[in-house]
Protein backbone atom coordinates (compact mmCIF):
# COMPACT_ATOMS: atom_id res chain seq x y z
CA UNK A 1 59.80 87.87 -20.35
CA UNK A 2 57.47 88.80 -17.45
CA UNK A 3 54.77 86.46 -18.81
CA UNK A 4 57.60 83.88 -18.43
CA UNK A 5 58.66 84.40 -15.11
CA UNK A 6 54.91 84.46 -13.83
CA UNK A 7 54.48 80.98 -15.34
CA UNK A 8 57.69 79.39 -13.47
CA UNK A 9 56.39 81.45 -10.20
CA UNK A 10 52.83 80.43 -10.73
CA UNK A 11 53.71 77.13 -11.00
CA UNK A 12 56.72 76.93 -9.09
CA UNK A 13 58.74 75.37 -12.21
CA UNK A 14 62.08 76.00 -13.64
CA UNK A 15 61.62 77.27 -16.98
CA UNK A 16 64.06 77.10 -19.97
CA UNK A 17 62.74 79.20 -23.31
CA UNK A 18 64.41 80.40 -26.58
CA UNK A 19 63.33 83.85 -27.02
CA UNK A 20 64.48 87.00 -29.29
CA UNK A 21 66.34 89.44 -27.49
CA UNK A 22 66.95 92.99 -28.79
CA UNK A 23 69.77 94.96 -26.96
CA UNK A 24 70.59 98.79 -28.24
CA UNK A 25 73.91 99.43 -29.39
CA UNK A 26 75.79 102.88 -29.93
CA UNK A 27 76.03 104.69 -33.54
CA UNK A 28 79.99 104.56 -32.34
CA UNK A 29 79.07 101.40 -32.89
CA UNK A 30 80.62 100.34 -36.67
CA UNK A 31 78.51 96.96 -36.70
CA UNK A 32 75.58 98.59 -34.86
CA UNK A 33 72.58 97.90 -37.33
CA UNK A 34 70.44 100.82 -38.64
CA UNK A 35 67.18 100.98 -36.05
CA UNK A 36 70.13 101.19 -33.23
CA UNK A 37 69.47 97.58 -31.76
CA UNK A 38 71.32 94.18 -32.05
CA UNK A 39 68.32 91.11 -31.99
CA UNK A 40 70.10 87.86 -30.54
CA UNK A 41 69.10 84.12 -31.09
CA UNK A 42 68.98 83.78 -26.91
CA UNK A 43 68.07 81.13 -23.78
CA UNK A 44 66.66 82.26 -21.22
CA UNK A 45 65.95 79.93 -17.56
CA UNK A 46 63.88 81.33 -14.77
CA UNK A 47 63.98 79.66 -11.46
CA UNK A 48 60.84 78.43 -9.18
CA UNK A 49 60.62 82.02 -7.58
CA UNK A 50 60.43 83.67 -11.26
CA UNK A 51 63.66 85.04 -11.22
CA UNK A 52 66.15 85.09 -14.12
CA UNK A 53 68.79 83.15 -13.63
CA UNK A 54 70.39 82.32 -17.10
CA UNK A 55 70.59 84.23 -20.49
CA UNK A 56 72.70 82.61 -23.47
CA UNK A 57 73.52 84.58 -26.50
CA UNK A 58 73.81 81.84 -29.50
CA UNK A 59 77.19 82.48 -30.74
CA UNK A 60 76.95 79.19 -33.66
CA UNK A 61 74.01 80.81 -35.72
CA UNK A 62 72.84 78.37 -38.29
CA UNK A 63 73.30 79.58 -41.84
CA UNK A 64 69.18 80.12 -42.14
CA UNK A 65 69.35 82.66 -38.50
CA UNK A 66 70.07 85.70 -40.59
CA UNK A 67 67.83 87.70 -38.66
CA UNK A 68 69.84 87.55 -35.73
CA UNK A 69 73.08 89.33 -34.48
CA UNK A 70 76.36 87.34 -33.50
CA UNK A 71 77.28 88.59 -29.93
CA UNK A 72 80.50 89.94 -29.53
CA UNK A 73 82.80 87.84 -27.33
């Protein structure tokens, strides 16, 4: 994501990109997957400074997306 932000800074753009996004999760956890991390389908927007200003978690997975986690709501 810091590649990302330097391009929007760099060229003083907004920047809108669909990225994979693993988050850790607890072992508590009952739907937390084995390696300890959920990976989410996810949009993220940078502003013309490079900061992040948006991230979307793709709750409507299409039935092919099976490599991704449903966020909980």
């Amino acid at each position: 994501q810091e590649r990302l932000s330097c391009l929007a800074k760099d060229n003083s753009i907004y920047l809108v990109a669909n990225i994979g996004d693993k988050k850790p999760c607890n072992a508590s956890d009952s739907q937390c997957p084995p390696d300890g991390h959920y990976q989410y389908n996810t949009d993220v927007v940078f502003d013309s400074q490079g900061k992040l200003v948006a991230r979307y978690h793709k709750h409507n997975l299409f039935m092919n997306e099976n490599q991704f986690n449903v966020p909980k709501k």
